[in-house]
ModelCIF file with pLDDT and N, C-alpha, C, O atoms, coordinates in Angstrom:
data_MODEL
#
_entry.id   MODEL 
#
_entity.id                         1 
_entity.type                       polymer 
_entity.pdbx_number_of_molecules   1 
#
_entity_poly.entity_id                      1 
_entity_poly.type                           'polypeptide(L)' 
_entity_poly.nstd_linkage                   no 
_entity_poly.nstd_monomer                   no 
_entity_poly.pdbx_seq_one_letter_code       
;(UNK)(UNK)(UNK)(UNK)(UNK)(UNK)(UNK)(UNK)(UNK)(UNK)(UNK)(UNK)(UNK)(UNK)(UNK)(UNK)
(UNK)(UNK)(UNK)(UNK)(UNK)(UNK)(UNK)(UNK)(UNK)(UNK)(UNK)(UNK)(UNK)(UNK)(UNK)(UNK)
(UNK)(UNK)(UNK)(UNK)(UNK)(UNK)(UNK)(UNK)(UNK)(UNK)(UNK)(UNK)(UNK)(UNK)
;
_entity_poly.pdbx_seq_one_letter_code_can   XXXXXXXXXXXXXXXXXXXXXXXXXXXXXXXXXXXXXXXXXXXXXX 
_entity_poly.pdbx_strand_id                 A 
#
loop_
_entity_poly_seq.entity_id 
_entity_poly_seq.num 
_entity_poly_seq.mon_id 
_entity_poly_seq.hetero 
1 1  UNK n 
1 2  UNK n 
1 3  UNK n 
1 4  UNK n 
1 5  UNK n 
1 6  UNK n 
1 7  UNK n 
1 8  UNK n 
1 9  UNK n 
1 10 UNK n 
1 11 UNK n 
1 12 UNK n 
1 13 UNK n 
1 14 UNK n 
1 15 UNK n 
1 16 UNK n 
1 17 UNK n 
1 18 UNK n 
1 19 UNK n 
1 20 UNK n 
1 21 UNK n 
1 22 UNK n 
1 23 UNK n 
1 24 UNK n 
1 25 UNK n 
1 26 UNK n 
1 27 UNK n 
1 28 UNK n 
1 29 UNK n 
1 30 UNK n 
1 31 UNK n 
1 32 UNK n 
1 33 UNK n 
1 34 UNK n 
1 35 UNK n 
1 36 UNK n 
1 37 UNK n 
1 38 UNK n 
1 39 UNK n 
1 40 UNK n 
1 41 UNK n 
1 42 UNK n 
1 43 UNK n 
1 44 UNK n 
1 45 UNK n 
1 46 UNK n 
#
_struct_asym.id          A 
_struct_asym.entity_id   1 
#
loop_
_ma_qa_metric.id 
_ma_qa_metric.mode 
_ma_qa_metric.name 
_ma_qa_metric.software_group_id 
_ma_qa_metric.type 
1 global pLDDT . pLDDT 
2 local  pLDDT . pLDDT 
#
_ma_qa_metric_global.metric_id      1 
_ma_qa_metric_global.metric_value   89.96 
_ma_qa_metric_global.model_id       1 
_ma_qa_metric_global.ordinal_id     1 
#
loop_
_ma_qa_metric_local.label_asym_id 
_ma_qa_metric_local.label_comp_id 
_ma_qa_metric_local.label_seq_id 
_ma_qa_metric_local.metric_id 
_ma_qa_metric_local.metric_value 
_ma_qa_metric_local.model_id 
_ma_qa_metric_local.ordinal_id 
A UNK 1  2 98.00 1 1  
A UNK 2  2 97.00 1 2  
A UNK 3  2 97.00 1 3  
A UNK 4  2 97.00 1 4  
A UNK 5  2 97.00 1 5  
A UNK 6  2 97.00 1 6  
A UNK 7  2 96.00 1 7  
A UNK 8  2 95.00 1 8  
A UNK 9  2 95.00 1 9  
A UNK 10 2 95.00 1 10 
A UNK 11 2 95.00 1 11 
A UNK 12 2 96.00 1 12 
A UNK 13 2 97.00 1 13 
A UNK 14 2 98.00 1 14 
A UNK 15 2 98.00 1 15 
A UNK 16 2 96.00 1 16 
A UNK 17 2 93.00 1 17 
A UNK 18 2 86.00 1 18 
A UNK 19 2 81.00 1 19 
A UNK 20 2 65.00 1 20 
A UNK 21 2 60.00 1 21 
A UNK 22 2 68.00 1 22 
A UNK 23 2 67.00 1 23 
A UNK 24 2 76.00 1 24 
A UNK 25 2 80.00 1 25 
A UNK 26 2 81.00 1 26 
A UNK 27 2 85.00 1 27 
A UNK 28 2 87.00 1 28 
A UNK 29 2 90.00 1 29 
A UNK 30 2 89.00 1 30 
A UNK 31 2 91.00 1 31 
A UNK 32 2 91.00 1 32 
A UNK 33 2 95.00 1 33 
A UNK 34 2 96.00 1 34 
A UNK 35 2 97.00 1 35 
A UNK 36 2 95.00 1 36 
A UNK 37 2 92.00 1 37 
A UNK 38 2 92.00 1 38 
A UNK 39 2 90.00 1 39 
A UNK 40 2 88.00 1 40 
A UNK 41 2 90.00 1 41 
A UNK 42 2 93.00 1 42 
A UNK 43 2 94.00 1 43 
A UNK 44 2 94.00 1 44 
A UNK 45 2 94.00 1 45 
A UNK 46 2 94.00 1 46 
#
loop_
_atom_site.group_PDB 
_atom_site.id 
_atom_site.type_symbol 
_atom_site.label_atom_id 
_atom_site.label_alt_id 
_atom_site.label_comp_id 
_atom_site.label_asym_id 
_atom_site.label_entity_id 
_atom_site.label_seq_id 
_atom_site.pdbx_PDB_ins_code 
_atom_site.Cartn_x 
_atom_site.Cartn_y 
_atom_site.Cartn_z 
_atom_site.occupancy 
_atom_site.B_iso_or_equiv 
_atom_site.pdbx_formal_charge 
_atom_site.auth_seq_id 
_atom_site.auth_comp_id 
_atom_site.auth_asym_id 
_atom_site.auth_atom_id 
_atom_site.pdbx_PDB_model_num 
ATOM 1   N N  . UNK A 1 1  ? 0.839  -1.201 0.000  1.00 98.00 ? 1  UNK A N  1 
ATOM 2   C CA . UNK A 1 1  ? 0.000  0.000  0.000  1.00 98.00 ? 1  UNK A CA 1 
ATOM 3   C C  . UNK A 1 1  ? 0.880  1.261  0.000  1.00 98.00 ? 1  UNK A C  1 
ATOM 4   O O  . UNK A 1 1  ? 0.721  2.209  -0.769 1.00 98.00 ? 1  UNK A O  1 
ATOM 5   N N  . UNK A 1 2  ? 1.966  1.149  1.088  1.00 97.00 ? 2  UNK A N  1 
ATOM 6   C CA . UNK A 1 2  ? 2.570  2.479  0.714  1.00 97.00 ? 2  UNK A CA 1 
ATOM 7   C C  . UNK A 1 2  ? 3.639  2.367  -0.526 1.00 97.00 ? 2  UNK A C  1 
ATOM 8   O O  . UNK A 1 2  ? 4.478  3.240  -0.746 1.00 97.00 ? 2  UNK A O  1 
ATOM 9   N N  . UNK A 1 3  ? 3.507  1.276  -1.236 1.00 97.00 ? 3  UNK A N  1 
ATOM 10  C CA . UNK A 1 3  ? 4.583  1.820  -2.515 1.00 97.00 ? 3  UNK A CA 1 
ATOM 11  C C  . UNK A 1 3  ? 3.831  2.591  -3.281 1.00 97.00 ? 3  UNK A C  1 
ATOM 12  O O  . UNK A 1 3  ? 4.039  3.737  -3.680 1.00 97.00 ? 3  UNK A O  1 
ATOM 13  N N  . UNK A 1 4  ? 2.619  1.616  -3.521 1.00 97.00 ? 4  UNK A N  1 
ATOM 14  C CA . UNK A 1 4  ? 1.491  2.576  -4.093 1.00 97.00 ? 4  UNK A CA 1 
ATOM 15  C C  . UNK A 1 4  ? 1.049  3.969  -3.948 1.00 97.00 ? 4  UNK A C  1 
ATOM 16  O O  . UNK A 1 4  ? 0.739  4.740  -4.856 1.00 97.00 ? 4  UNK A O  1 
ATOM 17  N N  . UNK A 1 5  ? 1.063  4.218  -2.490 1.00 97.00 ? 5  UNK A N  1 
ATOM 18  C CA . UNK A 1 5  ? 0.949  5.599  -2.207 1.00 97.00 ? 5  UNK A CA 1 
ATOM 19  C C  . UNK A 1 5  ? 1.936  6.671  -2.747 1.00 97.00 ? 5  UNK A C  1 
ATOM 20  O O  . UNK A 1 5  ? 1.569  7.713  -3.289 1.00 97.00 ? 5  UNK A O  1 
ATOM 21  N N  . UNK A 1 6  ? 3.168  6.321  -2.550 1.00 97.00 ? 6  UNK A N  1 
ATOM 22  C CA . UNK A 1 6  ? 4.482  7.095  -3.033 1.00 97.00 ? 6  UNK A CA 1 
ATOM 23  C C  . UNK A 1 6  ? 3.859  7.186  -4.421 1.00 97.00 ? 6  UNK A C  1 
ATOM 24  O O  . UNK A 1 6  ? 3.117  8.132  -4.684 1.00 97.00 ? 6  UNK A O  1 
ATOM 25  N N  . UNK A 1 7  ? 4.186  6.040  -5.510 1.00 96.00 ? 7  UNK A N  1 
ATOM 26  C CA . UNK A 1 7  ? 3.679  6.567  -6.450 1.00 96.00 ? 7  UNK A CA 1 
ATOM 27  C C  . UNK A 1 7  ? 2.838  7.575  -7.267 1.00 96.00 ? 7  UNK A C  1 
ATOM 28  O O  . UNK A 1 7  ? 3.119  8.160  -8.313 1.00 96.00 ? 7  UNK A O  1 
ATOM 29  N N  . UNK A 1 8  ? 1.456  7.624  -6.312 1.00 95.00 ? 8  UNK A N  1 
ATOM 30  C CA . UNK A 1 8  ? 0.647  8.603  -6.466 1.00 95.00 ? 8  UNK A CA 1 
ATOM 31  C C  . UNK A 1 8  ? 1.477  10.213 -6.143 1.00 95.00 ? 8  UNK A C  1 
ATOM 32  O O  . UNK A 1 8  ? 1.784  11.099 -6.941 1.00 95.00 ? 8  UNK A O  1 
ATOM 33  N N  . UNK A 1 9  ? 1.643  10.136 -4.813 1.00 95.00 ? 9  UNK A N  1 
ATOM 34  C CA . UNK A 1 9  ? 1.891  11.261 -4.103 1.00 95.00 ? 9  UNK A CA 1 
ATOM 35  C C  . UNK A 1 9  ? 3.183  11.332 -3.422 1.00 95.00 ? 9  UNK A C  1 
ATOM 36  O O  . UNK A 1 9  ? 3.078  11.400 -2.198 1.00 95.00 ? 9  UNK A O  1 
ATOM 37  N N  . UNK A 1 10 ? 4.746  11.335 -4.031 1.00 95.00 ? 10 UNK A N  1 
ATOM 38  C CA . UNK A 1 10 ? 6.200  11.133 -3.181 1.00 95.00 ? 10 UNK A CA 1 
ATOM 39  C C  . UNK A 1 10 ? 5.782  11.676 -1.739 1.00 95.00 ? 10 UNK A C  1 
ATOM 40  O O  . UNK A 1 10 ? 6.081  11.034 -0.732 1.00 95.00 ? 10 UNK A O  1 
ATOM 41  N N  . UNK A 1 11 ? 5.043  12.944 -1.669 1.00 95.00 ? 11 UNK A N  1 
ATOM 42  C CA . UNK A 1 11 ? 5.356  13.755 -0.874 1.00 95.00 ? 11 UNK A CA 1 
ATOM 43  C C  . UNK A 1 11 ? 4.657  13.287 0.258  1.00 95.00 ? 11 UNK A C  1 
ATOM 44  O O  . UNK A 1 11 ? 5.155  13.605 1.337  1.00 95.00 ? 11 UNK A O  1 
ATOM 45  N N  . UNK A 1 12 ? 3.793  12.719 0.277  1.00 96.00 ? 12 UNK A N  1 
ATOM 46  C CA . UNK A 1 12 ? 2.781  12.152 1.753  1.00 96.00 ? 12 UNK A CA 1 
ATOM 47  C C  . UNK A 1 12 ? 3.606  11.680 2.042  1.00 96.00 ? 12 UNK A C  1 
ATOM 48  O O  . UNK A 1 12 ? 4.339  11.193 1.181  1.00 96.00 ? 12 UNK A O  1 
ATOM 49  N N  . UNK A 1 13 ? 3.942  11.569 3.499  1.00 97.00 ? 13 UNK A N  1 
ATOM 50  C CA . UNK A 1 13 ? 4.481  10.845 5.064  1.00 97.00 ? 13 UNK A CA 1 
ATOM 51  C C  . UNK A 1 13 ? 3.884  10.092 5.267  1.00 97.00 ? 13 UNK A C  1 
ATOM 52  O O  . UNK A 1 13 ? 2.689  10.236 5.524  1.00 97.00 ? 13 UNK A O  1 
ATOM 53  N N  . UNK A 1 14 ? 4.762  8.491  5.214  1.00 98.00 ? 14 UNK A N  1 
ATOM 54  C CA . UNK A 1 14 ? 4.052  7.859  5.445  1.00 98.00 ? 14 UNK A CA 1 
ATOM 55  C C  . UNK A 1 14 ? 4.421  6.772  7.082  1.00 98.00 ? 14 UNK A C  1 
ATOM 56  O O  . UNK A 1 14 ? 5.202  5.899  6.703  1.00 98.00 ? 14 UNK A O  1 
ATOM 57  N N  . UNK A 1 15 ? 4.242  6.652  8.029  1.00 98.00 ? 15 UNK A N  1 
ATOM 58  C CA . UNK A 1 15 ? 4.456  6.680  8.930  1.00 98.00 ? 15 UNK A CA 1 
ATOM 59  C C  . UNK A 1 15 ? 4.240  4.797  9.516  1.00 98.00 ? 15 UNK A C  1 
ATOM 60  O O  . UNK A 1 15 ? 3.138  4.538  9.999  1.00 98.00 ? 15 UNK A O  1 
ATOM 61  N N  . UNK A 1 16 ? 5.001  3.947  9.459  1.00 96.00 ? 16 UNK A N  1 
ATOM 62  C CA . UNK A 1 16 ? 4.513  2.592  9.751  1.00 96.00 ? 16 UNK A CA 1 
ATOM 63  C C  . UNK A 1 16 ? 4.179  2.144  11.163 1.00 96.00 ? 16 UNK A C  1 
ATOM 64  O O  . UNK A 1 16 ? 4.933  2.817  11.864 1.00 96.00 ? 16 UNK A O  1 
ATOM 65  N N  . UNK A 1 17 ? 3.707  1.641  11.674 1.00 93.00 ? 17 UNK A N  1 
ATOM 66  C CA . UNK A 1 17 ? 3.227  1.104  12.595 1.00 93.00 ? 17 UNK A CA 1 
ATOM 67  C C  . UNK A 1 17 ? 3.327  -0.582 12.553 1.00 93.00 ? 17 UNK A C  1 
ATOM 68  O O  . UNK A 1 17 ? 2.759  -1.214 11.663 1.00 93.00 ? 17 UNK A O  1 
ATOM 69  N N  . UNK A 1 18 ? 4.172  -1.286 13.696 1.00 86.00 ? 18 UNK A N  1 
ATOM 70  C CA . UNK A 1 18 ? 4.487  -2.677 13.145 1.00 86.00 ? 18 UNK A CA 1 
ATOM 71  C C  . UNK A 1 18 ? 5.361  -2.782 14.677 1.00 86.00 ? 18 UNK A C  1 
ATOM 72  O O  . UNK A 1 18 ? 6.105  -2.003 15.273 1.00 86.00 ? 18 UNK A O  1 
ATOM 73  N N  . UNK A 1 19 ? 4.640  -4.726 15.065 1.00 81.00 ? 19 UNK A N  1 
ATOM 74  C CA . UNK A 1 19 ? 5.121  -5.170 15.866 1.00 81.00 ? 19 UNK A CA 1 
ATOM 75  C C  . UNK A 1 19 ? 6.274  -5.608 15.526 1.00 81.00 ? 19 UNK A C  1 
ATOM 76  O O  . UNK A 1 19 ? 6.857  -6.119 16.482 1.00 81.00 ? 19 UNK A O  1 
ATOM 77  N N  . UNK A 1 20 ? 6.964  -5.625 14.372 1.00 65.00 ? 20 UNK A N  1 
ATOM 78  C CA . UNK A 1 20 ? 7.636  -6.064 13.834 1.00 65.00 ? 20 UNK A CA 1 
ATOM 79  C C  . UNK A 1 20 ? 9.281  -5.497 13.682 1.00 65.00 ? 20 UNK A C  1 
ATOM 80  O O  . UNK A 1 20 ? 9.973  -5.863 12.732 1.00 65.00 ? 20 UNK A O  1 
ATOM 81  N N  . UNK A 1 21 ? 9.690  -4.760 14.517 1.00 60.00 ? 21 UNK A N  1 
ATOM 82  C CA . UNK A 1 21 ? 10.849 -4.009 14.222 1.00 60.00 ? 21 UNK A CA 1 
ATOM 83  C C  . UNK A 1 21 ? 12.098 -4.170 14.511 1.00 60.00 ? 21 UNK A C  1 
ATOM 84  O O  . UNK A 1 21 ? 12.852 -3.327 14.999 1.00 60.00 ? 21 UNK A O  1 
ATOM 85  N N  . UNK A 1 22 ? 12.415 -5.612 14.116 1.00 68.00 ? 22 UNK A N  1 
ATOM 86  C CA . UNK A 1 22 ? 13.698 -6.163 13.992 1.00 68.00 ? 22 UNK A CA 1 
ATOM 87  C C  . UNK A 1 22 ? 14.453 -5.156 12.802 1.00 68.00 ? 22 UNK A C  1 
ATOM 88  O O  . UNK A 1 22 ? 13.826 -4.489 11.979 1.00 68.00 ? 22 UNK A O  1 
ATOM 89  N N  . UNK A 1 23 ? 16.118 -5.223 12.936 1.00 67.00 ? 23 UNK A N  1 
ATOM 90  C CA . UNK A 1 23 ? 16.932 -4.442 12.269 1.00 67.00 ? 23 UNK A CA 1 
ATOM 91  C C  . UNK A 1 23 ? 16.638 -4.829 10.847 1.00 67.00 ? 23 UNK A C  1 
ATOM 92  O O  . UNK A 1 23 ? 16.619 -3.850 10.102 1.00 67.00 ? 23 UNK A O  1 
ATOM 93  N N  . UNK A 1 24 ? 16.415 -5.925 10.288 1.00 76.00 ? 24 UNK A N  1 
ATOM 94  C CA . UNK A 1 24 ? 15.981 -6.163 8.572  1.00 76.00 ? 24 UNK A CA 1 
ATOM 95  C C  . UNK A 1 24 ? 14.616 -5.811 8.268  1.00 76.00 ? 24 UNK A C  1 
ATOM 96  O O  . UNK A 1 24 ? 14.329 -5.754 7.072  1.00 76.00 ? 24 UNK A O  1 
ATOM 97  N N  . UNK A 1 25 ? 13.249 -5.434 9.562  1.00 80.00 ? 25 UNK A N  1 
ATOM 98  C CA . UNK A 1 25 ? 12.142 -5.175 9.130  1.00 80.00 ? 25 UNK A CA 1 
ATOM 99  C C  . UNK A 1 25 ? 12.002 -3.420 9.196  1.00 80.00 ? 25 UNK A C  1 
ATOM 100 O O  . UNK A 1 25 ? 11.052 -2.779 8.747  1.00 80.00 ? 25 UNK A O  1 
ATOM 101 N N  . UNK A 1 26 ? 13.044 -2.938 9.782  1.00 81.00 ? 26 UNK A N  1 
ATOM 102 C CA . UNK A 1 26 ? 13.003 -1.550 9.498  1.00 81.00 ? 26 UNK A CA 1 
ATOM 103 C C  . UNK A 1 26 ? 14.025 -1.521 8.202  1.00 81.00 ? 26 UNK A C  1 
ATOM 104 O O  . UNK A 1 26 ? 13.833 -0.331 7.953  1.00 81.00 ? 26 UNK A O  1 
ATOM 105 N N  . UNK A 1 27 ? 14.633 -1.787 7.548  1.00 85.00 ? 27 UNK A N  1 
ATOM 106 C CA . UNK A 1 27 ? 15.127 -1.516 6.266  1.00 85.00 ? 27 UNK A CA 1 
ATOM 107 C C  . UNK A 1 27 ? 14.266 -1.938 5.711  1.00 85.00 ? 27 UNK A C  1 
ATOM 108 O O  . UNK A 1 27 ? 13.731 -0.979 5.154  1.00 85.00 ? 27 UNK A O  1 
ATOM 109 N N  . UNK A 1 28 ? 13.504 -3.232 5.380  1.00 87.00 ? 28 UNK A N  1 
ATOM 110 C CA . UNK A 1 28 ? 11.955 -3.389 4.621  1.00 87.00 ? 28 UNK A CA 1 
ATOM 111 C C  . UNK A 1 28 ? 10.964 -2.168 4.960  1.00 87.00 ? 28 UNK A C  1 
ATOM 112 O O  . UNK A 1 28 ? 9.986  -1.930 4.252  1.00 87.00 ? 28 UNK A O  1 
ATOM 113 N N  . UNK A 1 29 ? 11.168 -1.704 5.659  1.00 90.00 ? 29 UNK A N  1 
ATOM 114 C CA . UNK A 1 29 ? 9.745  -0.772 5.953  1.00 90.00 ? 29 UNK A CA 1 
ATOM 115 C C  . UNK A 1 29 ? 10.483 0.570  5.340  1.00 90.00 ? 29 UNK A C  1 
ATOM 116 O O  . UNK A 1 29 ? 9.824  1.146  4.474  1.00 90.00 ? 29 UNK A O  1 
ATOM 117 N N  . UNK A 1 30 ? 11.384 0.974  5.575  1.00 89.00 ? 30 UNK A N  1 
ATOM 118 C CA . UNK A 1 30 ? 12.010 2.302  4.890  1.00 89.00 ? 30 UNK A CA 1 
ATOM 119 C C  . UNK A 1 30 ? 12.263 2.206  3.330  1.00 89.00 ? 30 UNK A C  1 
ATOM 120 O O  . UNK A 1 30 ? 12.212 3.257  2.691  1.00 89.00 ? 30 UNK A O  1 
ATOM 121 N N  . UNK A 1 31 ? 12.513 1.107  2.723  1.00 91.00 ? 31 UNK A N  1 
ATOM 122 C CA . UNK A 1 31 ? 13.115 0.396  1.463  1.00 91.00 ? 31 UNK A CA 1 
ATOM 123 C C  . UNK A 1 31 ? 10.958 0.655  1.148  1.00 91.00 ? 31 UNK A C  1 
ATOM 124 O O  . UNK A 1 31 ? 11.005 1.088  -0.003 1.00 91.00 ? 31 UNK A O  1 
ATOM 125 N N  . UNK A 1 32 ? 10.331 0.639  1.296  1.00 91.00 ? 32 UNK A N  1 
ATOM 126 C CA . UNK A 1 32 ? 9.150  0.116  0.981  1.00 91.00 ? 32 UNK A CA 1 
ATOM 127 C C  . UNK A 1 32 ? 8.329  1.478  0.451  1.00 91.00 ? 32 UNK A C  1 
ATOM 128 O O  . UNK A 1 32 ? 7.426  1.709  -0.353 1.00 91.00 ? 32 UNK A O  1 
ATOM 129 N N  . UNK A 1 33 ? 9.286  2.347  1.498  1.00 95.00 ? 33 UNK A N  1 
ATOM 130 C CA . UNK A 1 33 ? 8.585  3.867  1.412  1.00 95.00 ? 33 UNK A CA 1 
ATOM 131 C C  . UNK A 1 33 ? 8.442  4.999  2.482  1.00 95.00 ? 33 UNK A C  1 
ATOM 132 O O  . UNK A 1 33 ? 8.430  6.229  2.442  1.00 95.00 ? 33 UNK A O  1 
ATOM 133 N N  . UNK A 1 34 ? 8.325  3.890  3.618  1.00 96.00 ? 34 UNK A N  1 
ATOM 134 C CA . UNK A 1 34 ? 7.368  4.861  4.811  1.00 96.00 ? 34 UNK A CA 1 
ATOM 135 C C  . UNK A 1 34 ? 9.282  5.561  4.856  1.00 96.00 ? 34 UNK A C  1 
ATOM 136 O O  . UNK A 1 34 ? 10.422 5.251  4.512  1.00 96.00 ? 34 UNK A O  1 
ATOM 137 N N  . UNK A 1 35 ? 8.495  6.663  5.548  1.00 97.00 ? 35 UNK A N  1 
ATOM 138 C CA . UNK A 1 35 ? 9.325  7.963  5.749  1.00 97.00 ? 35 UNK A CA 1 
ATOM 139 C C  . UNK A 1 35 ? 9.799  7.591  7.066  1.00 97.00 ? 35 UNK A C  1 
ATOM 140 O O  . UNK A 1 35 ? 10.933 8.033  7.251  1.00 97.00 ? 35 UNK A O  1 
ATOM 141 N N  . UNK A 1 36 ? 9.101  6.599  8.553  1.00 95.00 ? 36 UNK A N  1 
ATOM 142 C CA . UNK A 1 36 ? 9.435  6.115  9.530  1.00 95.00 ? 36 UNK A CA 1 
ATOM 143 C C  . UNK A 1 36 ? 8.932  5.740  10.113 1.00 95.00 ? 36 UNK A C  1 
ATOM 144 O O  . UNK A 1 36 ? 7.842  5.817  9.545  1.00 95.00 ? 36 UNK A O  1 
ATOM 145 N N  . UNK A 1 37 ? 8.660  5.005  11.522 1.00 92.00 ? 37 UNK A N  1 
ATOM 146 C CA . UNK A 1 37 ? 7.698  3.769  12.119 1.00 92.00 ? 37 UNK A CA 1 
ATOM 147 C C  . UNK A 1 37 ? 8.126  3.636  13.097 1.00 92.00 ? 37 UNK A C  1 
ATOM 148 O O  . UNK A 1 37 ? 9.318  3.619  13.404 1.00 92.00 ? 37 UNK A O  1 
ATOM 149 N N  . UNK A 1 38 ? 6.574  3.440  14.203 1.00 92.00 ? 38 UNK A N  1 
ATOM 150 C CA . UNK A 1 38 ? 6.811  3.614  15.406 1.00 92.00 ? 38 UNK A CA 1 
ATOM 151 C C  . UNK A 1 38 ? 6.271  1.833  15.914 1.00 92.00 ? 38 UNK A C  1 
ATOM 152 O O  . UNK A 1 38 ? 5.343  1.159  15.470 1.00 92.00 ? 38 UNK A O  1 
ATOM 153 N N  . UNK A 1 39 ? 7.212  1.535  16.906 1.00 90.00 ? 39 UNK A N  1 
ATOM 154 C CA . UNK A 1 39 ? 6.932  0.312  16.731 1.00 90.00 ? 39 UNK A CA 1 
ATOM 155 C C  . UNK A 1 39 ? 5.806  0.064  17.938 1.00 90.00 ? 39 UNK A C  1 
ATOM 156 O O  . UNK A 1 39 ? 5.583  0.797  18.901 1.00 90.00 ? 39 UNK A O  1 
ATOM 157 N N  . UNK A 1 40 ? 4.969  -1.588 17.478 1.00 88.00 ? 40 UNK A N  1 
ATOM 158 C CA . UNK A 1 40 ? 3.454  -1.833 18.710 1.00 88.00 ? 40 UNK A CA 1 
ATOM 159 C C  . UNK A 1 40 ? 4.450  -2.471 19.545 1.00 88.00 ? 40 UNK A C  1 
ATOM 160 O O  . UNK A 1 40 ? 5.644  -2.698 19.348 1.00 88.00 ? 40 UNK A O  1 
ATOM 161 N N  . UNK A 1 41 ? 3.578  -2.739 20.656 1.00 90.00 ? 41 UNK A N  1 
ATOM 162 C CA . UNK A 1 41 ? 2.592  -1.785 21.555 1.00 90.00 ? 41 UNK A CA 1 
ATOM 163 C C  . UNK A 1 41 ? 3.078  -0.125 21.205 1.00 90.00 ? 41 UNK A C  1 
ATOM 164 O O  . UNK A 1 41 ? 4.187  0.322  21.497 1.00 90.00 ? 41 UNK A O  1 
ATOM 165 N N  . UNK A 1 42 ? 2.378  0.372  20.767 1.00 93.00 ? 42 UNK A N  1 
ATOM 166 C CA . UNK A 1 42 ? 2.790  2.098  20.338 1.00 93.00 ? 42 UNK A CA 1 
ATOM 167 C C  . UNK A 1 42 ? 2.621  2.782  21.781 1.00 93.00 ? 42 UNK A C  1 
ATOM 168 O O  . UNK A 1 42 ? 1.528  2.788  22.349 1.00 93.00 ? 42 UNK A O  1 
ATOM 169 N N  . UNK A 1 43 ? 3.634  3.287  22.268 1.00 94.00 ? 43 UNK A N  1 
ATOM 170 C CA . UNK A 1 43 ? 3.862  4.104  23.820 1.00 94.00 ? 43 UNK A CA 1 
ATOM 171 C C  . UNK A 1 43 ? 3.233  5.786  23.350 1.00 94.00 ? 43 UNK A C  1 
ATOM 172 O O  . UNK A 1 43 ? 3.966  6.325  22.521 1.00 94.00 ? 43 UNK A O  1 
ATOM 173 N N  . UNK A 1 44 ? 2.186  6.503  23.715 1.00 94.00 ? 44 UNK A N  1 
ATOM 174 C CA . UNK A 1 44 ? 1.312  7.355  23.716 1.00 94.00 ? 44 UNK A CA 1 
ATOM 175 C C  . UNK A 1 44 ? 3.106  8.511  23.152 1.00 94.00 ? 44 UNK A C  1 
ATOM 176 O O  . UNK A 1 44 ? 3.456  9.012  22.084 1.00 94.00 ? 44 UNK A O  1 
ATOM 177 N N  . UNK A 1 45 ? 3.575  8.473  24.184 1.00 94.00 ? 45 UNK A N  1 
ATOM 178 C CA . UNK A 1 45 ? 4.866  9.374  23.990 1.00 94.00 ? 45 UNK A CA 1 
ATOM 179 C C  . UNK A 1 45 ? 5.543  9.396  22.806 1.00 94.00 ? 45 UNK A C  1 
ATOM 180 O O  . UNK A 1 45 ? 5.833  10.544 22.468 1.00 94.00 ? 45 UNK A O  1 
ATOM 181 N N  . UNK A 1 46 ? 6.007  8.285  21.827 1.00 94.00 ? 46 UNK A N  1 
ATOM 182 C CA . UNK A 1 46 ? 6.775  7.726  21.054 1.00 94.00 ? 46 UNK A CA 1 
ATOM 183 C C  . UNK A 1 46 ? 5.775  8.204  19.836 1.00 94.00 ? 46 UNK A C  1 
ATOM 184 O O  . UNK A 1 46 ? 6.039  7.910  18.670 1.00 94.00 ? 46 UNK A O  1 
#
C-alpha cells in the first residue's frame, strides 16, 4: 500500500506502525517507502 501511495503522491508521510521491528524489518519498511515507524505496543509518547 505504501509503494502505491508514493507513487501517487512522493510527498505524503508515510508513517509505519508494526510489531515487527527487527533491524531487517526496518530496512523493509524504509526500502518500501514509509518515511518512519513507530513500533506496537505504540507508547502514547513515542
Amino acid at each position: 500500500a505504501t509503494r502505491i501511495i508514493k507513487n501517487l503522491n512522493p510527498k505524503i508521510l508515510v508513517i509505519a506502525q508494526t510489531a515487527y521491528a527487527m533491524t531487517n524489518d526496518r530496512e523493509k519498511i524504509l526500502k518500501a517507502g514509509c518515511d518512519d515507524y513507530i513500533p506496537k505496543p505504540i507508547r502514547l509518547s513515542s
